[in-house]
Protein backbone atom coordinates (compact mmCIF):
# COMPACT_ATOMS: atom_id res chain seq x y z
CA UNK A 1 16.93 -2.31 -7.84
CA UNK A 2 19.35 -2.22 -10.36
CA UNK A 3 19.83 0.62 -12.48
CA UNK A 4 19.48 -1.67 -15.43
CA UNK A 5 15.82 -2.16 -14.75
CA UNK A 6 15.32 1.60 -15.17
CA UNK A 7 17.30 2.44 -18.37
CA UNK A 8 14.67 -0.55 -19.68
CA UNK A 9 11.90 1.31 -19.00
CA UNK A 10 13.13 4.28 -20.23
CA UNK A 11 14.36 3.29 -23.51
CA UNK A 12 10.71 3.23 -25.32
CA UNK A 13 12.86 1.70 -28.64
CA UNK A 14 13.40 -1.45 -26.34
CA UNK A 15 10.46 -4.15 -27.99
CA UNK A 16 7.40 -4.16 -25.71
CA UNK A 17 8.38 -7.53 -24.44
CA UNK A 18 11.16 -6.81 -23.00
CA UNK A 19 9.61 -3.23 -21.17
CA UNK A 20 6.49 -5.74 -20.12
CA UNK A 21 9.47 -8.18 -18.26
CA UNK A 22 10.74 -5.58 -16.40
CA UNK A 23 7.37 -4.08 -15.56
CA UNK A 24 6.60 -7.59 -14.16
CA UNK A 25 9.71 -7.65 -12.09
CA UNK A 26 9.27 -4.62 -10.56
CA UNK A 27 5.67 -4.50 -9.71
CA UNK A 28 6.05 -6.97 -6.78
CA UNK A 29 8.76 -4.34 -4.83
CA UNK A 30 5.76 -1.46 -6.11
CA UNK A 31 2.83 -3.85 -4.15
CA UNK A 32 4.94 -4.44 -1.36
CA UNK A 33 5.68 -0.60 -0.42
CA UNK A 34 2.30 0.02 -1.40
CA UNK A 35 0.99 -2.48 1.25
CA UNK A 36 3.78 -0.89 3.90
CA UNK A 37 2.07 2.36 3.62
CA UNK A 38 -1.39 1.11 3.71
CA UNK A 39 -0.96 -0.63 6.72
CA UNK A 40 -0.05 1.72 9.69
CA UNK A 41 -2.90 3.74 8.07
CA UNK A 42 -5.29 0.75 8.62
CA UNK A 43 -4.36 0.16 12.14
CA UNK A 44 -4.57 4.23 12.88
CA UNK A 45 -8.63 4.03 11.41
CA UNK A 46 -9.19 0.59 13.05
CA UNK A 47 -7.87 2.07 16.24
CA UNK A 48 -10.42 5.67 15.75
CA UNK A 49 -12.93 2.79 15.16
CA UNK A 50 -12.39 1.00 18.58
CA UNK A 51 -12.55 4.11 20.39
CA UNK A 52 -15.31 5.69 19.52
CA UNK A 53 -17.12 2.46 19.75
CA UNK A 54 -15.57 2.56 23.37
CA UNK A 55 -16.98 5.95 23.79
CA UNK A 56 -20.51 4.91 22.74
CA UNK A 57 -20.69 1.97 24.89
CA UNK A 58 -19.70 4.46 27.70
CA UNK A 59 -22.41 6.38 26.79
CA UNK A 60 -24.93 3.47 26.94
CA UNK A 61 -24.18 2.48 30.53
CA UNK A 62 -23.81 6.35 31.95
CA UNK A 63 -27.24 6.88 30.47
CA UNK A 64 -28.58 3.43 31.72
């Protein structure tokens, strides 16, 4: 990121067009970090998910 990008923002005299361009360049670099944090989360509850479905199959065939 350059540090142009940021003084934009930060200058609210700038004309709201210009503010809204960098806004737009920026939010793609904002998705993708949000998206790298999301995911190890996902595959930590997708991985509690498989085991306790593991554990109540378990269950099932002890008890049957």
């Amino acid at each position: 990121m350059s540090p142009t990008t940021l003084t934009n923002i930060q200058d609210s005299k700038q004309p709201l067009s210009v503010r809204r361009q960098t806004v737009n360049e920026l939010l793609p670099y904002a998705t993708e970090a949000i998206s790298a944090l999301v995911r190890p989360i996902r595959g930590r509850l997708l991985l509690v998910r498989l085991q306790v479905n593991q554990n109540q199959t378990r269950r099932w065939q002890i008890s049957g």
